[in-house]
Protein backbone atom coordinates (compact mmCIF):
# COMPACT_ATOMS: atom_id res chain seq x y z
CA UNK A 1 -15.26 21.08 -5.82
CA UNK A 2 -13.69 19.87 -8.90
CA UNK A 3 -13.20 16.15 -9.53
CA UNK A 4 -10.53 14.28 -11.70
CA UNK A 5 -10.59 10.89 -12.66
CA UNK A 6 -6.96 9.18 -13.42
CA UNK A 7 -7.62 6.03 -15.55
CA UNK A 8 -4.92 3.76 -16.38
CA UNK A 9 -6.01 1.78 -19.32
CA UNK A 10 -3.31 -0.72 -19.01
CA UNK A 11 -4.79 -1.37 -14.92
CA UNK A 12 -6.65 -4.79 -15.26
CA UNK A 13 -7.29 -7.59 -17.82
CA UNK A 14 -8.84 -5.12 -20.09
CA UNK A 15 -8.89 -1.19 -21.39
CA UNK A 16 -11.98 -0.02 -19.00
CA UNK A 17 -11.83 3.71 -19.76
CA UNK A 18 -14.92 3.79 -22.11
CA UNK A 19 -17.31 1.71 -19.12
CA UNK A 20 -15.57 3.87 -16.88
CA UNK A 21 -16.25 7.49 -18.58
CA UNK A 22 -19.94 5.99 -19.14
CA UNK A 23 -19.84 5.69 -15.15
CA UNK A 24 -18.47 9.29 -14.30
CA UNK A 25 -20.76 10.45 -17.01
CA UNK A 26 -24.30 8.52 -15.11
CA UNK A 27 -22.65 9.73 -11.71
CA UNK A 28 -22.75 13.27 -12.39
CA UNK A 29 -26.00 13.54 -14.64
CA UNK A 30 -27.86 14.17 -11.26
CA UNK A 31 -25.11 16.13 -9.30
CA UNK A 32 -23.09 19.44 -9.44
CA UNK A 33 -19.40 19.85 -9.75
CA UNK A 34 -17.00 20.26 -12.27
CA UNK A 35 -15.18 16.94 -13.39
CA UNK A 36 -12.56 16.00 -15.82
CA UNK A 37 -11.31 12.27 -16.68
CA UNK A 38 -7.57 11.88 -17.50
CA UNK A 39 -6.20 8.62 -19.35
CA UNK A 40 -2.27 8.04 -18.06
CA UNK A 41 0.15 8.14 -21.29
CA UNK A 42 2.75 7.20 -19.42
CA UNK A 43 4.12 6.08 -16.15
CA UNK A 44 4.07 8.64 -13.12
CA UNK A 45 2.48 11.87 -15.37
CA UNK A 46 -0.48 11.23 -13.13
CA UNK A 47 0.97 12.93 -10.68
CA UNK A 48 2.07 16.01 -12.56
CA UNK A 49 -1.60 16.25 -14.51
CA UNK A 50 -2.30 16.44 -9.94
CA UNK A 51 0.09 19.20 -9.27
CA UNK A 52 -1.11 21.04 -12.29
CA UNK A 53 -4.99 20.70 -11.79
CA UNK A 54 -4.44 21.51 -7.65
CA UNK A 55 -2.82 24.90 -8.59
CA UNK A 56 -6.21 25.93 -10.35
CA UNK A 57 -8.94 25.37 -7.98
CA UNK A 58 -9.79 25.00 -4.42
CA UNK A 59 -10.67 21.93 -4.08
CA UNK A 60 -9.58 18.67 -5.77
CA UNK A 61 -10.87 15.56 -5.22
CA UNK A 62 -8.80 12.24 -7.51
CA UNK A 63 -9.91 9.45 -8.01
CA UNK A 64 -7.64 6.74 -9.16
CA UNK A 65 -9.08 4.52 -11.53
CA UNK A 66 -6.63 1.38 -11.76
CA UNK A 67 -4.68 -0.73 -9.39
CA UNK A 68 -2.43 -0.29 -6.36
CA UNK A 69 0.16 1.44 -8.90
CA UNK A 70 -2.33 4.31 -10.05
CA UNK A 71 -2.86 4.77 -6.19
CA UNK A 72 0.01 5.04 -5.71
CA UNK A 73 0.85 7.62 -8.27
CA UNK A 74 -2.28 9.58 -7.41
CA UNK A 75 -1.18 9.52 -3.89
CA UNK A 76 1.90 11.12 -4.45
CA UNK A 77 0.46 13.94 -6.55
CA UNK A 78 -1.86 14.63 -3.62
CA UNK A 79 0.88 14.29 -0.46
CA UNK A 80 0.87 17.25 1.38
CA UNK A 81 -1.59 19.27 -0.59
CA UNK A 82 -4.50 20.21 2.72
CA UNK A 83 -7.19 21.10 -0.59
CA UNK A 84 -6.25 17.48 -2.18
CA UNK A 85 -7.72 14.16 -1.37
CA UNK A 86 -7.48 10.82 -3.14
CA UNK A 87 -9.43 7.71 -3.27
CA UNK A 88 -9.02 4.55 -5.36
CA UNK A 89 -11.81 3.08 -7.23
CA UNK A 90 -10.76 -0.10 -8.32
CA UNK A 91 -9.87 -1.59 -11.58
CA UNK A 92 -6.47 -2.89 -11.32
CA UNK A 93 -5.96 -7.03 -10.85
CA UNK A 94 -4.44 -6.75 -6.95
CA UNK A 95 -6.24 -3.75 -5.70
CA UNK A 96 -4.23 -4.86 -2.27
CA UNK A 97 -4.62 -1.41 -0.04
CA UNK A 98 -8.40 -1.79 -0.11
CA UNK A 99 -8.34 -5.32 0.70
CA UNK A 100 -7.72 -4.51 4.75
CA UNK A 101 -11.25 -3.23 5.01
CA UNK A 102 -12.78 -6.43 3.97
CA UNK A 103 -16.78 -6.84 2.91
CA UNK A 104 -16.46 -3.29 3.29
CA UNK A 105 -14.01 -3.06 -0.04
CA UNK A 106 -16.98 -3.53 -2.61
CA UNK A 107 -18.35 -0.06 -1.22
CA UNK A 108 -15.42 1.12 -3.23
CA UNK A 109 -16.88 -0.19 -6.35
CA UNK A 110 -19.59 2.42 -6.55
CA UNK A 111 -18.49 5.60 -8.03
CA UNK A 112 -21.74 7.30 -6.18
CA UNK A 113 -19.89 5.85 -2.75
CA UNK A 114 -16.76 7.85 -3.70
CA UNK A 115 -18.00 11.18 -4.88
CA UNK A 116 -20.65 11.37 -1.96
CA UNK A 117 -17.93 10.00 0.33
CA UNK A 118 -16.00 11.60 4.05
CA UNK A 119 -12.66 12.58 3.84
CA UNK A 120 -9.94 11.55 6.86
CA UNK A 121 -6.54 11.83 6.78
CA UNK A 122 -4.23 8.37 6.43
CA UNK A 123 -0.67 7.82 7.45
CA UNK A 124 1.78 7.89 4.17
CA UNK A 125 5.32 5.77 4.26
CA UNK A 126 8.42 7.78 3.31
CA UNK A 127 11.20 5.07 2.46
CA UNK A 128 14.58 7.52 0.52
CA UNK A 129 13.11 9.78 -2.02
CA UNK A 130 9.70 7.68 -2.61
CA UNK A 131 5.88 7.26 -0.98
CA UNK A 132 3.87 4.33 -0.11
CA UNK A 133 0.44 3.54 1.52
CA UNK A 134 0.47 0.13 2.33
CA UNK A 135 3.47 -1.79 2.41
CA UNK A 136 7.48 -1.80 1.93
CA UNK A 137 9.31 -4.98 2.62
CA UNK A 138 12.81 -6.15 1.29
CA UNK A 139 14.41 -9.46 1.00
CA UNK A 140 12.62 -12.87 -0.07
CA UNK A 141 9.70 -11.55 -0.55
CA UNK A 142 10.72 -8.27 -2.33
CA UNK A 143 12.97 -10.78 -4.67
CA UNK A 144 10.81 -13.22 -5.82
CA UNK A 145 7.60 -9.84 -6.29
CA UNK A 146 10.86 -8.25 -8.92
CA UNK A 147 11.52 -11.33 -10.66
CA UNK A 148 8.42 -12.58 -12.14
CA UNK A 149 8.63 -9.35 -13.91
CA UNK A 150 11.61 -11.04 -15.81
CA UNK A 151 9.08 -13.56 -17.29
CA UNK A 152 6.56 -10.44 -18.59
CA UNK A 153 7.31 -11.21 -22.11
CA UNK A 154 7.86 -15.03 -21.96
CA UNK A 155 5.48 -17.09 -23.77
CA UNK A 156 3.52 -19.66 -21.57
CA UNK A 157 5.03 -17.93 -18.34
CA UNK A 158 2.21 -15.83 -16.91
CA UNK A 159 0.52 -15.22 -13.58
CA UNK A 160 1.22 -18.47 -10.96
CA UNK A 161 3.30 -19.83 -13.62
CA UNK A 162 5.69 -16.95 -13.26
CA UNK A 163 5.58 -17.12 -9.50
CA UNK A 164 6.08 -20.51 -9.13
CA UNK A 165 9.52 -19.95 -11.31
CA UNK A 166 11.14 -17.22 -9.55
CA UNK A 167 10.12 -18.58 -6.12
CA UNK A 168 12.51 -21.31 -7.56
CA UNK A 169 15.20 -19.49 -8.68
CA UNK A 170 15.04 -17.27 -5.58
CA UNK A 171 15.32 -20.30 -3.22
CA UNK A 172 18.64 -21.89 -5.54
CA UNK A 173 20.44 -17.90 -4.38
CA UNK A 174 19.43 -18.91 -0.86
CA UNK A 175 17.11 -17.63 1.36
CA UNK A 176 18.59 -14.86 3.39
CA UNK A 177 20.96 -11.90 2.71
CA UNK A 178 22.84 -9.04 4.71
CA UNK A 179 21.71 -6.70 6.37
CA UNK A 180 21.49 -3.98 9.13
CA UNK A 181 18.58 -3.15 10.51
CA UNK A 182 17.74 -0.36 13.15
CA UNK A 183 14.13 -0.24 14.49
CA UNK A 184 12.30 0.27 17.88
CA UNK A 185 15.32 0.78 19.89
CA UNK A 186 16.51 -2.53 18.20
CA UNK A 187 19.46 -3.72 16.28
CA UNK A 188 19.33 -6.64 14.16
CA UNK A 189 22.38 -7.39 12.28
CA UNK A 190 23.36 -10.26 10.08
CA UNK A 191 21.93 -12.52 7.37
CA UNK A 192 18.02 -11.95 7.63
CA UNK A 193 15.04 -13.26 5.43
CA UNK A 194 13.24 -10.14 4.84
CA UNK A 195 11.68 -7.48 7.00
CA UNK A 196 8.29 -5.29 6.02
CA UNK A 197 7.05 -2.61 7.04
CA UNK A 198 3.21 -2.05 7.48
CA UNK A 199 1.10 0.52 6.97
CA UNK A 200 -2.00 -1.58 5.48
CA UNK A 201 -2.35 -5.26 5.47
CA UNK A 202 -2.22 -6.79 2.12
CA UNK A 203 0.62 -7.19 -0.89
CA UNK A 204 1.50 -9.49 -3.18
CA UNK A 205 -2.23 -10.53 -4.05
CA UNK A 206 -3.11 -11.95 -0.79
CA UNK A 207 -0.29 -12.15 1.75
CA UNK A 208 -1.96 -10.94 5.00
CA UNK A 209 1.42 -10.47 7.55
CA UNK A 210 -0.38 -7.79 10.02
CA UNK A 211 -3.82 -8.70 10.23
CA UNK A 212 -4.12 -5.35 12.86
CA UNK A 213 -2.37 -3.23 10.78
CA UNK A 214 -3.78 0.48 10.40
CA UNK A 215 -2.89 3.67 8.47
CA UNK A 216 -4.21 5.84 10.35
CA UNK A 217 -2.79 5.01 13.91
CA UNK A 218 0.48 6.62 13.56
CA UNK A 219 2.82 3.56 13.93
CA UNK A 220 4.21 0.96 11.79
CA UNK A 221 3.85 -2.90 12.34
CA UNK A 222 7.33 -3.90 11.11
CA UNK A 223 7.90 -7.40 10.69
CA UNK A 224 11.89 -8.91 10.67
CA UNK A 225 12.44 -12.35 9.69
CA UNK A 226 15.94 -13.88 10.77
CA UNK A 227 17.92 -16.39 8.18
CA UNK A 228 16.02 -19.51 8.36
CA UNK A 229 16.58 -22.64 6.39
CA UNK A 230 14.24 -23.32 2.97
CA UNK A 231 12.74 -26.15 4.30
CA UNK A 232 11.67 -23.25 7.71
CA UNK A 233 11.15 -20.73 5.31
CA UNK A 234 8.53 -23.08 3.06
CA UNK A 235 7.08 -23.71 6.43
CA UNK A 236 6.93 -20.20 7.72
CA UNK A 237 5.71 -18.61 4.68
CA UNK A 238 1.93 -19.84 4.59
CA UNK A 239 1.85 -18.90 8.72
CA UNK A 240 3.67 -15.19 7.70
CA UNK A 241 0.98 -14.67 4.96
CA UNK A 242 -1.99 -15.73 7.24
CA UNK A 243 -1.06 -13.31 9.90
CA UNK A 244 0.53 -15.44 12.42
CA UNK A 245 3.55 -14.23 13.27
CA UNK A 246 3.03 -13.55 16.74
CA UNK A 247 3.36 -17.12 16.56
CA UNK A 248 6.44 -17.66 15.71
CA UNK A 249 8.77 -14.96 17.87
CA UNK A 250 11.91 -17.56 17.66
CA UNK A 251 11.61 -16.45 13.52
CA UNK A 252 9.92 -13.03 13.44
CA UNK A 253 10.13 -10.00 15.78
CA UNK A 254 6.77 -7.39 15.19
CA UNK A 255 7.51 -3.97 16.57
CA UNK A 256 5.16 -0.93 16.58
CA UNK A 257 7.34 2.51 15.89
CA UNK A 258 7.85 4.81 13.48
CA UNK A 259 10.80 4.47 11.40
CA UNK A 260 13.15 1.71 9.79
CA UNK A 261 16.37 2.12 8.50
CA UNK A 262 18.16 -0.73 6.34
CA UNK A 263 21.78 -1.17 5.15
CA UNK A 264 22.87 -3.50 2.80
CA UNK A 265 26.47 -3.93 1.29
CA UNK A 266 25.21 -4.23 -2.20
CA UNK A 267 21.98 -2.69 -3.37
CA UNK A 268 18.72 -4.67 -2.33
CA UNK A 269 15.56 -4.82 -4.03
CA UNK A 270 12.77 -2.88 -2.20
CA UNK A 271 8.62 -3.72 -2.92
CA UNK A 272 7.14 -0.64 -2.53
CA UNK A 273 2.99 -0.34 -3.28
CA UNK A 274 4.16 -3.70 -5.92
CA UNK A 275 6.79 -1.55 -7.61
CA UNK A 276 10.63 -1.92 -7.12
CA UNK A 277 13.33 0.32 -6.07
CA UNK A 278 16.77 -0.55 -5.61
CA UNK A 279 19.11 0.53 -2.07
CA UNK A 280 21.90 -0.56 -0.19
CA UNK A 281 21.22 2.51 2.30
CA UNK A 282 17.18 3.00 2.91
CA UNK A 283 15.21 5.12 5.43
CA UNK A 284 11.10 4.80 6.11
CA UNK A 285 9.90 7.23 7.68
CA UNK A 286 6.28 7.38 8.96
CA UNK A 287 4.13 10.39 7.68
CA UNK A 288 1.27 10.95 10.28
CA UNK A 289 -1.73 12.47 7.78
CA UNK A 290 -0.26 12.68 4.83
CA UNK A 291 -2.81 12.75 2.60
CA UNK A 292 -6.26 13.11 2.62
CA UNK A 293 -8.30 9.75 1.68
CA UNK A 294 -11.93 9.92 0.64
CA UNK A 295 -14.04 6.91 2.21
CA UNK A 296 -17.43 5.84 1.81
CA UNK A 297 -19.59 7.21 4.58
CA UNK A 298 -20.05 5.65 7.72
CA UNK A 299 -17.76 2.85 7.03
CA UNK A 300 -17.80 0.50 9.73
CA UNK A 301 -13.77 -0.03 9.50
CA UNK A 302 -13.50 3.41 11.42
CA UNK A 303 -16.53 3.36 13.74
CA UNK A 304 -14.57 0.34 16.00
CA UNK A 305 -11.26 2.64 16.60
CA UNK A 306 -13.17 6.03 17.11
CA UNK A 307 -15.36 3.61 20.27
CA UNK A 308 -12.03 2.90 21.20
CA UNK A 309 -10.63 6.20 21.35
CA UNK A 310 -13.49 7.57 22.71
CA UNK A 311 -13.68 5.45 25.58
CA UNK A 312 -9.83 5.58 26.47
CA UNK A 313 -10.54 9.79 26.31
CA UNK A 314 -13.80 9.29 29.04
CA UNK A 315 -11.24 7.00 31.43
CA UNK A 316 -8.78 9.88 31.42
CA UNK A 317 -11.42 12.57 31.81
CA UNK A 318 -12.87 10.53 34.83
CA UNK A 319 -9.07 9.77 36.16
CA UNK A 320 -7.94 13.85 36.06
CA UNK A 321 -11.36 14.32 37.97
């Protein structure tokens, strides 16, 4: 098996690639297999440095050192490659698709866990011509996420600051916009908030909005707002992040299914894995498997939905007999 490490030294606060070479060096002092670490020059040539390294040997095993971005990238080299898996060791400041599996995250934070870990295959989000793992949503959300990127090279405008200023500026353009939405057998059509689409359970450094969420069920938990006021939106927003919005069905309709598709007069801004695309025409499209995901062994994340399974496969056994 050969293993290659994608670090982005720009994930994070600081430049880890020397701590994290010193890591994959200590990891494989005691172990076999041929590794190579790969520093990112540039924005998406981790995935061709994938494609190049999986025509070369039989099995490839990534590891993407960095946030939900690098992930992302390494996912997309991997997608649809059966001698490819991925997993994320974290170094970026959200880190958001490892976040569902809660205590069980920090077993992500061991390099050992990784290398020694089980492979399964996860669900991956097709939305027009680009992949996610976790989440896609448009609208409020997906506005204010884009514009705190205008503040990037603003003195005195960082982090909550930043935030806190395009939520503003967001909420003077109003609240909702136009759109079509088809979903579930369901049409909504009109000005609408935002809508998301759920294939993990975190984004945007802590909102929560599918607490049940799962990427490996086959299904998407889409969320669809309607146009509320500001002063409903300020109050739905804290329920929406906290996963309660079952809660609130006179605001937000959650369907289970597949697909999504979106139209929008002008082009809308779409937050996909925390990066932004732009659409007034935009199809997701659930991917059952993939890509293969290495896990840490005998997480415990997967050992409640196997019991599940395995019970609702002995009630039909016993039923046919």
């Amino acid at each position: 098996m050969n293993h290659l490490f994608i670090i982005n030294p720009t994930a994070g606060k600081n430049d880890a690639t020397e701590s994290i070479a010193a890591k994959v060096a200590m990891a494989f002092s005691e172990r076999h297999g041929k590794y190579e670490i790969y520093v990112t020059q540039a924005p998406k040539d981790a995935v061709v440095k994938i494609r190049q390294e999986a025509k070369l040997c039989r099995e490839l095993r990534v590891y993407a050192c960095g946030g939900d971005g690098t992930l992302n990238e390494c996912v997309v080299g991997a997608f649809g490659l059966p001698h490819v898996s991925v997993t994320n060791f974290p170094c970026g400041t959200g880190n958001d698709f490892i976040r569902m599996f809660g205590e069980e995250k920090e077993l992500f934070k061991s390099l050992e866990n990784l290398i020694d870990g089980e492979i399964r295959p996860i669900d991956v989000v097709r939305c027009n011509d680009y992949l996610s793992i976790n989440i896609c949503s448009v609208g409020m959300d997906a506005r204010i996420g884009t514009g705190v990127h205008k503040y990037d090279n603003t003195p005195f405008i960082k982090g909550p600051a930043a935030y806190v200023i395009s939520t503003a500026a967001e909420f003077i353009k109003g609240i909702a916009i136009p759109m079509r939405i088809e979903c579930g057998g369901r049409v909504f059509d009109g000005d609408l908030s935002l809508a998301c689409a759920c294939n993990g359970r975190f984004y945007g450094g802590g909102f929560n909005p599918v607490p049940t969420a799962r990427p490996d069920d086959g299904l998407l938990d889409i969320l669809v707002v309607k146009a509320v006021s500001r002063m409903t939106f300020i109050r739905l927003v804290g329920a929406y992040a906290k996963g309660n919005a079952r809660k609130m069905p006179q605001h937000i309709t959650h369907l289970r299914t597949d697909s999504m598709i979106i139209d929008s007069p002008e082009p809308i801004v779409v937050n996909l894995d925390g990066e932004a695309i732009y659409a007034n025409h935009i199809e997701i499209k659930l991917i059952p498997g993939g890509v293969n995901f290495v896990f840490p062994q005998n997480m415990k994340f997967f050992e409640s939905e196997e019991k599940i399974s395995g019970e609702t496969e002995s009630k039909q056994m016993v039923s046919a007999g």
